[in-house]
C-alpha atoms as a PDB file:
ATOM      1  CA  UNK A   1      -2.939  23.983  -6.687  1.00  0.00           C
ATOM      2  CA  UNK A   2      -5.006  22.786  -9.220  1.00  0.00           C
ATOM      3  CA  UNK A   3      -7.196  19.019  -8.224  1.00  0.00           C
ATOM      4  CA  UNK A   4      -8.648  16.397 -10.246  1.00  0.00           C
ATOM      5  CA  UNK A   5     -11.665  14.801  -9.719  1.00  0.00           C
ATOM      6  CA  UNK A   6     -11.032  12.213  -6.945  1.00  0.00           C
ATOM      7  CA  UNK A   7      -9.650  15.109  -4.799  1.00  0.00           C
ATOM      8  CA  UNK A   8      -5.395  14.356  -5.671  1.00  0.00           C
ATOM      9  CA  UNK A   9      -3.367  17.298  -6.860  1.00  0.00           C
ATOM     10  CA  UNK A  10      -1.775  17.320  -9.718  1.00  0.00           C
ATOM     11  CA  UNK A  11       0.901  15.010  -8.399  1.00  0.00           C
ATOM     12  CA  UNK A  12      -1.320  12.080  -7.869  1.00  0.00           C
ATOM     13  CA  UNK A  13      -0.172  10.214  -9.990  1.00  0.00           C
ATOM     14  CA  UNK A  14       3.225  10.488  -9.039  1.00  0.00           C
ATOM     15  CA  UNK A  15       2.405   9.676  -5.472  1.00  0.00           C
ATOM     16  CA  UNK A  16       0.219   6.294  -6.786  1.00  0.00           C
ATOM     17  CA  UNK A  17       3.510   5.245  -8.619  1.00  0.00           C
ATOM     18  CA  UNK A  18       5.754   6.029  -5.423  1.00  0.00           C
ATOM     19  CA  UNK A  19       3.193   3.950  -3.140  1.00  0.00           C
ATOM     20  CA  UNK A  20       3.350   1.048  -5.520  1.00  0.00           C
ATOM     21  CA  UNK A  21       6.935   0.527  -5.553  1.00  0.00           C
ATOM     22  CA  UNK A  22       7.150   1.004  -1.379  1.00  0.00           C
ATOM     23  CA  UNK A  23       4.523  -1.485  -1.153  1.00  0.00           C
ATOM     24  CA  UNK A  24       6.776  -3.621  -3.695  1.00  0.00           C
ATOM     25  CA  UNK A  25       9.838  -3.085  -1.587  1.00  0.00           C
ATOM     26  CA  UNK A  26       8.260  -3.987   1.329  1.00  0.00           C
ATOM     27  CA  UNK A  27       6.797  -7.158   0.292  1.00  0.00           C
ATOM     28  CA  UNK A  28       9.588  -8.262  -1.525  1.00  0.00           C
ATOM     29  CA  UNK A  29      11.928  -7.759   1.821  1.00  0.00           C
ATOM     30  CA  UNK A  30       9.234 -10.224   3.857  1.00  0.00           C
ATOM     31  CA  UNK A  31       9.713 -13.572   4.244  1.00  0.00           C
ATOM     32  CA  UNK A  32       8.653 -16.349   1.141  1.00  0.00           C
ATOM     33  CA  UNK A  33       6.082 -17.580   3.420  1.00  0.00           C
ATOM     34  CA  UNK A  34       4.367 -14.460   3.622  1.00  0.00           C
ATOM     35  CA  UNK A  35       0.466 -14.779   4.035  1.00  0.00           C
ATOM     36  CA  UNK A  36      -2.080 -11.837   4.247  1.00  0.00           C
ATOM     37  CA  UNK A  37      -5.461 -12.189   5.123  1.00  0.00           C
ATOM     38  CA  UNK A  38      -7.863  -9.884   4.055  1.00  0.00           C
ATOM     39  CA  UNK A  39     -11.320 -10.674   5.072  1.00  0.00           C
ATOM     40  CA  UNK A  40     -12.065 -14.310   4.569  1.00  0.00           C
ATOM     41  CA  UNK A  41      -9.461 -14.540   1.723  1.00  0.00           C
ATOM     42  CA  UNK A  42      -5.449 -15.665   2.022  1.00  0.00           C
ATOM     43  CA  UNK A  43      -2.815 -13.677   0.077  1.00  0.00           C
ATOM     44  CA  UNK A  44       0.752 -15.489  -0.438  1.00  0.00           C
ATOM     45  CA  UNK A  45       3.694 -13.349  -1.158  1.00  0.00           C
ATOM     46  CA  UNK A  46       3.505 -13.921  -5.149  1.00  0.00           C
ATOM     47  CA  UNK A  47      -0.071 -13.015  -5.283  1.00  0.00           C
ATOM     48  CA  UNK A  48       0.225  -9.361  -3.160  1.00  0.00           C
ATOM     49  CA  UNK A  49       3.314  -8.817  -5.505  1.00  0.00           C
ATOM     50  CA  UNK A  50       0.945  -9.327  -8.623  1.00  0.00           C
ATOM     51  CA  UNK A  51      -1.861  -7.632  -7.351  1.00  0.00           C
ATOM     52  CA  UNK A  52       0.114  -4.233  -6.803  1.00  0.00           C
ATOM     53  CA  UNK A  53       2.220  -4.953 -10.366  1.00  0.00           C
ATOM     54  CA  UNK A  54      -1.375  -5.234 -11.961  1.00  0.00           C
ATOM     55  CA  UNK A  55      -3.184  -2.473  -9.638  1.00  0.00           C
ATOM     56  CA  UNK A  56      -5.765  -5.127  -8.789  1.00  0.00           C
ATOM     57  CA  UNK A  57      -7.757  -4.182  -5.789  1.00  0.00           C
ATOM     58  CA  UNK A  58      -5.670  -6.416  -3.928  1.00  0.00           C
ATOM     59  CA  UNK A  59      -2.884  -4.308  -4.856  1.00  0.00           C
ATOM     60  CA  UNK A  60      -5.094  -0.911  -4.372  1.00  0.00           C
ATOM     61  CA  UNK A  61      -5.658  -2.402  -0.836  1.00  0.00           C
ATOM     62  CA  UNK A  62      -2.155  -3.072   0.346  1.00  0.00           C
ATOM     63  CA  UNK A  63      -1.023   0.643  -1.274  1.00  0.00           C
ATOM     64  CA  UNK A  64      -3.623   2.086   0.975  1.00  0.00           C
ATOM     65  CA  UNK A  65      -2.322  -0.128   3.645  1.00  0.00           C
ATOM     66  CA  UNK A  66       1.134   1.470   3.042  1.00  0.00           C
ATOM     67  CA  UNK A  67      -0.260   4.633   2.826  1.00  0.00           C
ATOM     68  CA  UNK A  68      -1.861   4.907   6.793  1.00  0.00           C
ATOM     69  CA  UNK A  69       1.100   3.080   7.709  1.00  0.00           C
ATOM     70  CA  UNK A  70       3.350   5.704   6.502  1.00  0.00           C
ATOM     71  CA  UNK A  71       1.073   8.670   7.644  1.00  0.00           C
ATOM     72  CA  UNK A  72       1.021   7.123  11.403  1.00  0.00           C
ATOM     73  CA  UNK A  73       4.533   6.634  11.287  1.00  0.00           C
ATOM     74  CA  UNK A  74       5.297  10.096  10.395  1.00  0.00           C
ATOM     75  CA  UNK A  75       2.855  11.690  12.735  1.00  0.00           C
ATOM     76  CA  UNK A  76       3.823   9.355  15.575  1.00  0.00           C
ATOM     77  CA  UNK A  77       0.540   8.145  16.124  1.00  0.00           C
ATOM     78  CA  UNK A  78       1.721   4.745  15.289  1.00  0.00           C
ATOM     79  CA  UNK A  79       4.132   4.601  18.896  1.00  0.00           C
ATOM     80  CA  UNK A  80       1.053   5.973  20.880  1.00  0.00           C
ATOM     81  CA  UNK A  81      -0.580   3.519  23.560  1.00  0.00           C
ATOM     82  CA  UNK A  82      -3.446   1.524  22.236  1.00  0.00           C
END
């Protein structure tokens, strides 16, 4: 399979797209009071959905959030003893 320069196949993009619209479903399903924290800064519900509309790096953050979230799910790691 052929690779790109930052290392994704040829399906990146694809997989970028499908990660933005999880991330959207999920946020969209919280609650309107929603608040993220992210270092030192606050995120409310319609700024997360704006960042990962617009790509941001807000919105790159909370895709790559989604991401390890997914992967522990699926490996089980997530439902392992801290």
């Amino acid at each position: 399979m052929e690779k790109n320069t930052k290392g994704k196949n040829i399906a990146g993009k694809k997989i970028d797209n499908d990660l933005q619209e999880i991330g959207l479903a999920r946020i969209m399903a919280s609650p309107e009071d929603l608040i993220i924290s992210i270092g030192s800064n606050e995120y409310n519900k319609a700024e997360i959905i704006k960042g990962v509309e617009e790509s941001t790096e807000l919105g790159k953050a909370i895709a790559d959030a989604q991401l390890r979230f997914l992967k522990d799910m699926a490996s089980g790691k997530i439902y392992e003893p801290a």
